[in-house]
PDB file of N, CA and C in Angstrom:
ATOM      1  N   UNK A   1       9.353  91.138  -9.909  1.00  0.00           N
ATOM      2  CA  UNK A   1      10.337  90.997  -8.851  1.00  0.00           C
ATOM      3  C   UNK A   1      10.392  92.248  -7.993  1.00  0.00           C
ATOM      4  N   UNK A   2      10.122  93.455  -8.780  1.00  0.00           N
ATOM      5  CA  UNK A   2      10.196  94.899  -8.112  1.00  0.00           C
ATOM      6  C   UNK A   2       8.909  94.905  -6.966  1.00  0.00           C
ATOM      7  N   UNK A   3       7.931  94.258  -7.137  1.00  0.00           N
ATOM      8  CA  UNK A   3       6.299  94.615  -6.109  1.00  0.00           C
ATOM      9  C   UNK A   3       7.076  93.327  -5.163  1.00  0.00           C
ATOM     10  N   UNK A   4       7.991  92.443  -5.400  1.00  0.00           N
ATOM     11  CA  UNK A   4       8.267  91.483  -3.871  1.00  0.00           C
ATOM     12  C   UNK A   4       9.195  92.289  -2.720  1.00  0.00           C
ATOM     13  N   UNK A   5      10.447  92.990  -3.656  1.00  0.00           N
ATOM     14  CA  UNK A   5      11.115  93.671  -2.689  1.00  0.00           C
ATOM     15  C   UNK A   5      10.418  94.640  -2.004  1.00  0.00           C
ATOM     16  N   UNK A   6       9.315  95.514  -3.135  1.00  0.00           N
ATOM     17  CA  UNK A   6       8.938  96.442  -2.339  1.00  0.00           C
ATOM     18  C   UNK A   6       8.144  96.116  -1.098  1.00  0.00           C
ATOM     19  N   UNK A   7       7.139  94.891  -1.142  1.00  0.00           N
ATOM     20  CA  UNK A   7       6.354  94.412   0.175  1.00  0.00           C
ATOM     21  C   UNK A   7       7.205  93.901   1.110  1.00  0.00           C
ATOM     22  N   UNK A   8       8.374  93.558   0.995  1.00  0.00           N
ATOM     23  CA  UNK A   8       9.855  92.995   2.122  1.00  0.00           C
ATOM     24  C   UNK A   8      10.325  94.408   2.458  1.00  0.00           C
ATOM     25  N   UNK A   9      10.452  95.368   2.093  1.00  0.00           N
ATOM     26  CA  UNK A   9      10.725  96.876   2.390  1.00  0.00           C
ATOM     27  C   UNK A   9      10.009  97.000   3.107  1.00  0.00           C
ATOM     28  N   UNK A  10       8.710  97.489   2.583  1.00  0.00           N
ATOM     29  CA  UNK A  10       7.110  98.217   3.221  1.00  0.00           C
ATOM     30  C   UNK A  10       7.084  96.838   4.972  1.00  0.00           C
ATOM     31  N   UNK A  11       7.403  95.657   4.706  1.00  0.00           N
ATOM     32  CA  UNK A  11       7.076  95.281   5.881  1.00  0.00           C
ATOM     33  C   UNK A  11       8.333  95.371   6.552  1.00  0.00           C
ATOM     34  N   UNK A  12       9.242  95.088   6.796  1.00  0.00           N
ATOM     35  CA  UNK A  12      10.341  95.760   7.735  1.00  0.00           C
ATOM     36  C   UNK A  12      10.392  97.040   8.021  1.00  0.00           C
ATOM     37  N   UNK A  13       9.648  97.992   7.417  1.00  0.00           N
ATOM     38  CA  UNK A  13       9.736  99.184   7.753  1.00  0.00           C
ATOM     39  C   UNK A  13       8.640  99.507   8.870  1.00  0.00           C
ATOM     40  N   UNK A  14       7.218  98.598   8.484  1.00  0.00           N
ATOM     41  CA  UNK A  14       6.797  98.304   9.420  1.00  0.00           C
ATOM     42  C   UNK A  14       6.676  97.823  11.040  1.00  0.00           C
ATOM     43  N   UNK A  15       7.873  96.319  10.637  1.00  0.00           N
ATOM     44  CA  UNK A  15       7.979  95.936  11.548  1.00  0.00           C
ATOM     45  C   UNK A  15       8.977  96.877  12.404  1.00  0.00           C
ATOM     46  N   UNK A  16       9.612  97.424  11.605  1.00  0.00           N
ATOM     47  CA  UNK A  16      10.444  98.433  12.467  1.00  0.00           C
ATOM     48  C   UNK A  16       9.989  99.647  13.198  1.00  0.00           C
ATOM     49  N   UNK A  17       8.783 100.624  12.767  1.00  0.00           N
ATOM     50  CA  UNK A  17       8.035 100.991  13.451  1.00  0.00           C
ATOM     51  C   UNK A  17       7.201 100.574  14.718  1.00  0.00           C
ATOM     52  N   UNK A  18       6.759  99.316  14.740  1.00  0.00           N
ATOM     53  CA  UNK A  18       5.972  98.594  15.506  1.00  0.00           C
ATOM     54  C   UNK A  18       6.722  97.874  16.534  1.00  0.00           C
ATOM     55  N   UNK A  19       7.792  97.986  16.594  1.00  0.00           N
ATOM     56  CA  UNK A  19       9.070  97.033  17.356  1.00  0.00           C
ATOM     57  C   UNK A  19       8.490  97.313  18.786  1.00  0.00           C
ATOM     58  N   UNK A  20       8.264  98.113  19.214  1.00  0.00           N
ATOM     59  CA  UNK A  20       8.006  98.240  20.812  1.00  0.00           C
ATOM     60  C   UNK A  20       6.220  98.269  21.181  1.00  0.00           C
ATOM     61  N   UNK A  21       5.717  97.561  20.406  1.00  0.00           N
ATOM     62  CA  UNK A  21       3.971  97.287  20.298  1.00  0.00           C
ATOM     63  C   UNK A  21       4.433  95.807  20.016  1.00  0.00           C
ATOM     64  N   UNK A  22       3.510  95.505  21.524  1.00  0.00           N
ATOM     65  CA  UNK A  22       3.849  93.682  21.739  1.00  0.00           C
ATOM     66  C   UNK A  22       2.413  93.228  20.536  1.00  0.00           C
ATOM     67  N   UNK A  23       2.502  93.018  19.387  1.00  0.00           N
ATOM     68  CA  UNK A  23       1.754  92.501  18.648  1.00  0.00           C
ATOM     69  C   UNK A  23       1.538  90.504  18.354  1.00  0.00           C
ATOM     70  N   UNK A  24       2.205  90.213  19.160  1.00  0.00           N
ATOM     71  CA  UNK A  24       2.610  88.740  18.803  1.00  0.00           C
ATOM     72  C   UNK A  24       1.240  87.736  18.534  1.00  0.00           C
ATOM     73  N   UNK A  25      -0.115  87.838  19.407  1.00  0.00           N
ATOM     74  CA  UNK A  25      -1.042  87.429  18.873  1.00  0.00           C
ATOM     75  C   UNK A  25      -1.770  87.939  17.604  1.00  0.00           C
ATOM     76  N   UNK A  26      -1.425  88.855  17.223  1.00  0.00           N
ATOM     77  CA  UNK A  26      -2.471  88.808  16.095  1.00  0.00           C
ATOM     78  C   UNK A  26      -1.495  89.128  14.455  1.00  0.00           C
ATOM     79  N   UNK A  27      -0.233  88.890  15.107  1.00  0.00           N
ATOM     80  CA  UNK A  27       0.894  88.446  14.435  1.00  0.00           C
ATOM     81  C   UNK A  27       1.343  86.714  13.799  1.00  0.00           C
ATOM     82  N   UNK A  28       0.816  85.868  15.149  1.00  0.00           N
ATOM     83  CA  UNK A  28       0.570  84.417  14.806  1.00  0.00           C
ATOM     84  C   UNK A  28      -0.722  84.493  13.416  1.00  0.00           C
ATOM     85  N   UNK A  29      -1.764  85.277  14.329  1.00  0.00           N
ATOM     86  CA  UNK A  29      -2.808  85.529  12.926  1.00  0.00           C
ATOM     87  C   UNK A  29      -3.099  85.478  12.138  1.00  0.00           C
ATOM     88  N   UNK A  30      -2.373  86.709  11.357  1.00  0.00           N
ATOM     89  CA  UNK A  30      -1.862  87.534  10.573  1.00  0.00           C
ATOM     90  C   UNK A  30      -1.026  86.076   9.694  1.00  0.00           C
ATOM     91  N   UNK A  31      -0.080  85.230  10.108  1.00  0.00           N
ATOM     92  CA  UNK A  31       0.698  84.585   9.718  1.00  0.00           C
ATOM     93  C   UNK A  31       0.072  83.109   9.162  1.00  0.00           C
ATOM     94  N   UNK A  32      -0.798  82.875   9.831  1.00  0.00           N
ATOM     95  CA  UNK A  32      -1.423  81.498   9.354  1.00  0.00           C
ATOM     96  C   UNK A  32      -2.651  81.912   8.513  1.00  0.00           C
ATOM     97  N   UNK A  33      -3.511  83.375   8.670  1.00  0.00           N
ATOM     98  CA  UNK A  33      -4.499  83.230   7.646  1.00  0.00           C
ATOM     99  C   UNK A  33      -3.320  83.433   6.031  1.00  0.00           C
ATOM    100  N   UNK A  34      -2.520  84.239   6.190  1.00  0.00           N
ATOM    101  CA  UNK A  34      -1.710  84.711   5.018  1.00  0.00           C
ATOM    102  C   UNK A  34      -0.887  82.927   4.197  1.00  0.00           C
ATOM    103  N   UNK A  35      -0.604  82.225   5.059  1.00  0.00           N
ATOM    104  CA  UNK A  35       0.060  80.852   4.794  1.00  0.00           C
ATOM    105  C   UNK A  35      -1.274  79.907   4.616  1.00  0.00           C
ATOM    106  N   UNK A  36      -2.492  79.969   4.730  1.00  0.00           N
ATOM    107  CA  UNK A  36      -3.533  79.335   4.012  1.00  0.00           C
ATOM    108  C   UNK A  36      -4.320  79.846   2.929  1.00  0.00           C
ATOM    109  N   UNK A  37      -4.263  80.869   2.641  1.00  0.00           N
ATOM    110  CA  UNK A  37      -4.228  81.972   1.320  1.00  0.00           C
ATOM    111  C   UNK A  37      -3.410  81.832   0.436  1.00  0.00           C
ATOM    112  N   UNK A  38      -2.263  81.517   0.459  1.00  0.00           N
ATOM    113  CA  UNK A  38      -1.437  81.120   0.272  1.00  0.00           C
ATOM    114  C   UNK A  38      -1.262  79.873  -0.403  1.00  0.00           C
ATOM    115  N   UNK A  39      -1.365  78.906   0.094  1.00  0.00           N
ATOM    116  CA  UNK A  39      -2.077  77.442  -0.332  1.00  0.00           C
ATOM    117  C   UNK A  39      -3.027  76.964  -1.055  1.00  0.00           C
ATOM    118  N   UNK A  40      -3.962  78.088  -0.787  1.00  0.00           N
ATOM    119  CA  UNK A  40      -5.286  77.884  -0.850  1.00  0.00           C
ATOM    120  C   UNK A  40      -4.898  78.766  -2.918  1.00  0.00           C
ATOM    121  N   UNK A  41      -4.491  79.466  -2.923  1.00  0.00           N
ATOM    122  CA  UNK A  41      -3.804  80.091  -4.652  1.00  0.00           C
ATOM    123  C   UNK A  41      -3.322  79.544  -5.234  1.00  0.00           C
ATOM    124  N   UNK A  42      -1.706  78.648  -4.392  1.00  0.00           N
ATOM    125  CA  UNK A  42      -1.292  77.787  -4.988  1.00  0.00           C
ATOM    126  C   UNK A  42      -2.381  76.539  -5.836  1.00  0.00           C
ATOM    127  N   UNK A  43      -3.216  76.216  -5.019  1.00  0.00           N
ATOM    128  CA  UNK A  43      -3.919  74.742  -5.773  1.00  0.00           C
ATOM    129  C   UNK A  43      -4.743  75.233  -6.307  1.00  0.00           C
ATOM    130  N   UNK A  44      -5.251  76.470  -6.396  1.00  0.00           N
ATOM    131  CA  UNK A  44      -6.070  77.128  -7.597  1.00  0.00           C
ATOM    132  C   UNK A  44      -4.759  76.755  -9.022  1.00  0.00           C
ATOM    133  N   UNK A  45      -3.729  77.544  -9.087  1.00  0.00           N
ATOM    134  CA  UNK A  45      -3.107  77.545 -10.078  1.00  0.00           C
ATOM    135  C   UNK A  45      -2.756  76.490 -10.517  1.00  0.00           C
ATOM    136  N   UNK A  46      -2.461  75.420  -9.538  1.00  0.00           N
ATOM    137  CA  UNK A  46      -1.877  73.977  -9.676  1.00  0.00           C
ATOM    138  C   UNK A  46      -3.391  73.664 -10.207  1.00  0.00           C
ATOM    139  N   UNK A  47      -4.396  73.674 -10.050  1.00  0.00           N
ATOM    140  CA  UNK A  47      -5.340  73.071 -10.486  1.00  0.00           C
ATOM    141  C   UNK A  47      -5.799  73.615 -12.421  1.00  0.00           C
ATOM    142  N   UNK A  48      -5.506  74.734 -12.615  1.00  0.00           N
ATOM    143  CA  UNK A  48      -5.850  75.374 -13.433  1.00  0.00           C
ATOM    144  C   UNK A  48      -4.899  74.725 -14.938  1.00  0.00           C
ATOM    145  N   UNK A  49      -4.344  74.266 -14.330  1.00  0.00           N
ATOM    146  CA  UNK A  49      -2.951  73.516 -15.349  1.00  0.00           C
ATOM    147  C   UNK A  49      -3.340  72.487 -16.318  1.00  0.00           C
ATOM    148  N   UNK A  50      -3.713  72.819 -17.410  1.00  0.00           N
ATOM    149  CA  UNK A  50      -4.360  71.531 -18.500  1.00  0.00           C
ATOM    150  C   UNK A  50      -3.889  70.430 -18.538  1.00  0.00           C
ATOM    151  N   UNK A  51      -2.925  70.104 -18.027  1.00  0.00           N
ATOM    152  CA  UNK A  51      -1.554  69.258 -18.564  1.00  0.00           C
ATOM    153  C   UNK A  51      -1.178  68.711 -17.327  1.00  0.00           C
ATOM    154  N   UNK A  52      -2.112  68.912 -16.311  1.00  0.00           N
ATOM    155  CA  UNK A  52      -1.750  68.738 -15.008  1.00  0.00           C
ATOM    156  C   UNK A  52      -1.687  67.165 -14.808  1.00  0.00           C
ATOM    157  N   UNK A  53      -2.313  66.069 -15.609  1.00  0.00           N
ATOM    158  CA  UNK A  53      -2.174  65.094 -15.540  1.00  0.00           C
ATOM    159  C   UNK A  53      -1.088  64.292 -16.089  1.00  0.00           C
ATOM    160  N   UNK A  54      -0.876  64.726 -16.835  1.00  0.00           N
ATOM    161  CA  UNK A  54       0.533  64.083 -17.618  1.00  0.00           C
ATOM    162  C   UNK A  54       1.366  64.415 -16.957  1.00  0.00           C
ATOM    163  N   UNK A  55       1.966  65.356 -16.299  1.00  0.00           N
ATOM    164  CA  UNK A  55       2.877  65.700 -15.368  1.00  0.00           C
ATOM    165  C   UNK A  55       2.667  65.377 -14.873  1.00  0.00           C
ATOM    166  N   UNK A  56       1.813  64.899 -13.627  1.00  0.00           N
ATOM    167  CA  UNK A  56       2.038  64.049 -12.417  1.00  0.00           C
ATOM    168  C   UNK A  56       2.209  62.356 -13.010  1.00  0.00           C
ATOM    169  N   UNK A  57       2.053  61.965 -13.670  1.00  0.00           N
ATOM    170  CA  UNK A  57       2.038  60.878 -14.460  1.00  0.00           C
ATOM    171  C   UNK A  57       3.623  60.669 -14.641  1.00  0.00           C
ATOM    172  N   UNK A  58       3.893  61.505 -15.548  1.00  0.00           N
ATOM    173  CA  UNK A  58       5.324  61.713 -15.344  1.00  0.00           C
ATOM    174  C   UNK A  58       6.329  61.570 -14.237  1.00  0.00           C
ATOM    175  N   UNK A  59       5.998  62.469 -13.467  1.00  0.00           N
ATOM    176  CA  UNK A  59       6.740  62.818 -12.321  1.00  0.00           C
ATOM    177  C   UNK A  59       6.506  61.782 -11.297  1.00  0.00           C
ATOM    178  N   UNK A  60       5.774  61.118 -11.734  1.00  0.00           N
ATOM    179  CA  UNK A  60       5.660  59.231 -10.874  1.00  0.00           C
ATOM    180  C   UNK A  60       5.695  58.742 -11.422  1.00  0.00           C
ATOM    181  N   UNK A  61       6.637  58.701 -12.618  1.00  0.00           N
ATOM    182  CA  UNK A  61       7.237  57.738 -12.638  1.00  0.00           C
ATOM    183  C   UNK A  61       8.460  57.814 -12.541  1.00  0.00           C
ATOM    184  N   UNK A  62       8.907  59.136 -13.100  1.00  0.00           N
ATOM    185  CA  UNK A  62      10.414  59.221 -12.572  1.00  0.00           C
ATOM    186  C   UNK A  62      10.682  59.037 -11.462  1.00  0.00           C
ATOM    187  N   UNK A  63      10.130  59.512 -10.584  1.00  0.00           N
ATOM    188  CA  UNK A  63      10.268  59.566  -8.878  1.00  0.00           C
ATOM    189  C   UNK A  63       9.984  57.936  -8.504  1.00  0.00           C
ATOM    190  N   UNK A  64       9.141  57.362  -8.927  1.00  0.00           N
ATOM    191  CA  UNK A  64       9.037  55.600  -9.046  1.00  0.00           C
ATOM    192  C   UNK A  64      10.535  54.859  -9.537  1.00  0.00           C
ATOM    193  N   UNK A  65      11.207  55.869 -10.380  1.00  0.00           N
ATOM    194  CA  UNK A  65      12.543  54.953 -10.877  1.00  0.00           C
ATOM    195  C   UNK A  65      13.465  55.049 -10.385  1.00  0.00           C
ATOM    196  N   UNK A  66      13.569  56.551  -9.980  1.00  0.00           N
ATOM    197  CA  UNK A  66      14.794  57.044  -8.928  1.00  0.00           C
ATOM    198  C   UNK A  66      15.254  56.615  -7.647  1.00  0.00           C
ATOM    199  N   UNK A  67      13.727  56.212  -7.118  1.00  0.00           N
ATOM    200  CA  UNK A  67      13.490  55.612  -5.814  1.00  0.00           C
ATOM    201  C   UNK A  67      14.110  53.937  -5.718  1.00  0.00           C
ATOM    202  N   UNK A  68      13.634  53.410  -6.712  1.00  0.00           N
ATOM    203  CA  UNK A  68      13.582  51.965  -7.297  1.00  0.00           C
ATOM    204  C   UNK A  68      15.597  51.833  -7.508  1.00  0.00           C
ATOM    205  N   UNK A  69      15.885  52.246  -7.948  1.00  0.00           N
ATOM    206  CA  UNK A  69      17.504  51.826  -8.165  1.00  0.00           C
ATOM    207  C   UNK A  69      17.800  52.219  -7.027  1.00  0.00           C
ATOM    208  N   UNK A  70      17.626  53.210  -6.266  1.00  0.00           N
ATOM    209  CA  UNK A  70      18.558  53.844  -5.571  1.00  0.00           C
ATOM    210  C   UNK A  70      18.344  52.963  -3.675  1.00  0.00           C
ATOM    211  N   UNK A  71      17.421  51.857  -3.953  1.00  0.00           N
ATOM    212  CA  UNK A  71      17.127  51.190  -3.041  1.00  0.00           C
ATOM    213  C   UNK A  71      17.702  50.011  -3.344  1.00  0.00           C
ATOM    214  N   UNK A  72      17.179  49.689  -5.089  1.00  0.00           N
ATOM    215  CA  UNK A  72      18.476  48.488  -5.167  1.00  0.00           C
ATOM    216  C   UNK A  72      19.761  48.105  -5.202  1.00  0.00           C
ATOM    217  N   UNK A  73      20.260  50.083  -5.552  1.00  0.00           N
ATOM    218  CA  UNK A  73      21.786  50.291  -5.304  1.00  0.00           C
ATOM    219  C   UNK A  73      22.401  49.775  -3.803  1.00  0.00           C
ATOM    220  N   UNK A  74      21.249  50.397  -3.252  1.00  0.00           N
ATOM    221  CA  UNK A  74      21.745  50.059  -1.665  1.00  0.00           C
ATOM    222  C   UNK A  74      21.706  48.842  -1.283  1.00  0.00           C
ATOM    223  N   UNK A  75      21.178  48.080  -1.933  1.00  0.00           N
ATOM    224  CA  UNK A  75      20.559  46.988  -1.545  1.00  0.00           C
ATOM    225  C   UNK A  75      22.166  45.972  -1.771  1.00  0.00           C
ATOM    226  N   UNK A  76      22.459  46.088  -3.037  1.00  0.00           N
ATOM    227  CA  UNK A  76      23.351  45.313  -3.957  1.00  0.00           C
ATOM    228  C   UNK A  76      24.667  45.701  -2.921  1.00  0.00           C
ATOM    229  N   UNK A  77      25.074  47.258  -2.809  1.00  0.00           N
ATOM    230  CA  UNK A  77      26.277  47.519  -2.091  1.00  0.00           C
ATOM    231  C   UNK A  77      26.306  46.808  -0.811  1.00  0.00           C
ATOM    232  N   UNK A  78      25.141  46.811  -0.109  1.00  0.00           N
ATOM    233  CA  UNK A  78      25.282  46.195   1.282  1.00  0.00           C
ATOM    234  C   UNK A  78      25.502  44.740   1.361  1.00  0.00           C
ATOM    235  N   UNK A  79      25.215  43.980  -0.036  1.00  0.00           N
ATOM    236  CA  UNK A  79      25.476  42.716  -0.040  1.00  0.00           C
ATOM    237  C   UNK A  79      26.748  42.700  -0.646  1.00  0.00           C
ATOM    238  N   UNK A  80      27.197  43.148  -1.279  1.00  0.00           N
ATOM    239  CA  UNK A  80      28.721  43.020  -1.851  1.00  0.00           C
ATOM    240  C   UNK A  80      29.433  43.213  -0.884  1.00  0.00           C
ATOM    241  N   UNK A  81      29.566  44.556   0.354  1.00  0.00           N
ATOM    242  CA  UNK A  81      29.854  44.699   1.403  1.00  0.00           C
ATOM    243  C   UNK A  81      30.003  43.595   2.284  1.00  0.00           C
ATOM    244  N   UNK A  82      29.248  42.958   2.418  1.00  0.00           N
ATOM    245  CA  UNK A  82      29.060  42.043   3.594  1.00  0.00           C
ATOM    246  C   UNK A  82      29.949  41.242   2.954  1.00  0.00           C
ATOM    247  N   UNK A  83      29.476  40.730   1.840  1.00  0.00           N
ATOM    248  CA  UNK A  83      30.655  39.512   1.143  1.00  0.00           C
ATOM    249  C   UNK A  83      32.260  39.607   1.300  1.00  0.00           C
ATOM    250  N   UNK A  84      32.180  40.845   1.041  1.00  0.00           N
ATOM    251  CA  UNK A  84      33.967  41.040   0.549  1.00  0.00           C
ATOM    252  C   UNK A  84      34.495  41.130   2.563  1.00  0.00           C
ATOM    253  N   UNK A  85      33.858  42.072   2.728  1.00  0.00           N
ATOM    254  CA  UNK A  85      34.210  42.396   4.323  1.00  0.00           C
ATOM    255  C   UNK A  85      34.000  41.676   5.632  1.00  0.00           C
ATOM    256  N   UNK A  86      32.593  40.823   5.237  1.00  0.00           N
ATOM    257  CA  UNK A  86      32.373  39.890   5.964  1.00  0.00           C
ATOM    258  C   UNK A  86      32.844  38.844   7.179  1.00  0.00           C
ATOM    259  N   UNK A  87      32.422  38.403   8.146  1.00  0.00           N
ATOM    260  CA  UNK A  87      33.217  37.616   9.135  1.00  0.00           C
ATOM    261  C   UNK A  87      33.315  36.375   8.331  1.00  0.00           C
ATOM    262  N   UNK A  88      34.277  35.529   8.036  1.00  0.00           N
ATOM    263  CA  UNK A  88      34.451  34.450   7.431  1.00  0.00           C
ATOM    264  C   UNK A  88      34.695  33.556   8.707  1.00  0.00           C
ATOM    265  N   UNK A  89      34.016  32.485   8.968  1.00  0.00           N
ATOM    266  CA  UNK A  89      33.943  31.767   9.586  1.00  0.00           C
ATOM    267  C   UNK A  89      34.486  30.259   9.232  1.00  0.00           C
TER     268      UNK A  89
END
């Protein structure tokens, strides 16, 4: 946790030096090679995960069940709704 603050330090101190140096192109740069590096680690590690299949296995199906009621919840309320509240003709 101590090497994150210190690179959030070290770069505001930076950016605070640099404040009047119009850097903005190679700042966009700077920002998208670092955010595909980035990505590009993440799915190394995500990939490196033995177990990586059972967890997604998992995690679709929970996310398959959560989804599943919570559509038929809606589903059921909007018809009870209509019933009770309904225009009676």
């Amino acid at each position: 946790m101590l090497k994150y603050l210190i690179f959030l330090i070290a770069g505001g101190f930076l950016g605070f030096l640099t404040r009047n140096i119009d850097i903005k192109g190679v700042n966009r740069y700077i920002m998208l090679v670092s955010i595909l590096l980035l990505l590009f680690f993440m799915g190394v590690g995500i990939g490196k995960d033995p177990q990586l299949k059972t967890k997604i296995i998992n995690f679709g199906i929970t996310s398959f069940t959560i989804s599943f009621f919570t559509v038929a919840g809606s589903i059921a309320s909007v018809y009870l709704i209509v019933k009770l509240f309904g225009k009676k003709e």
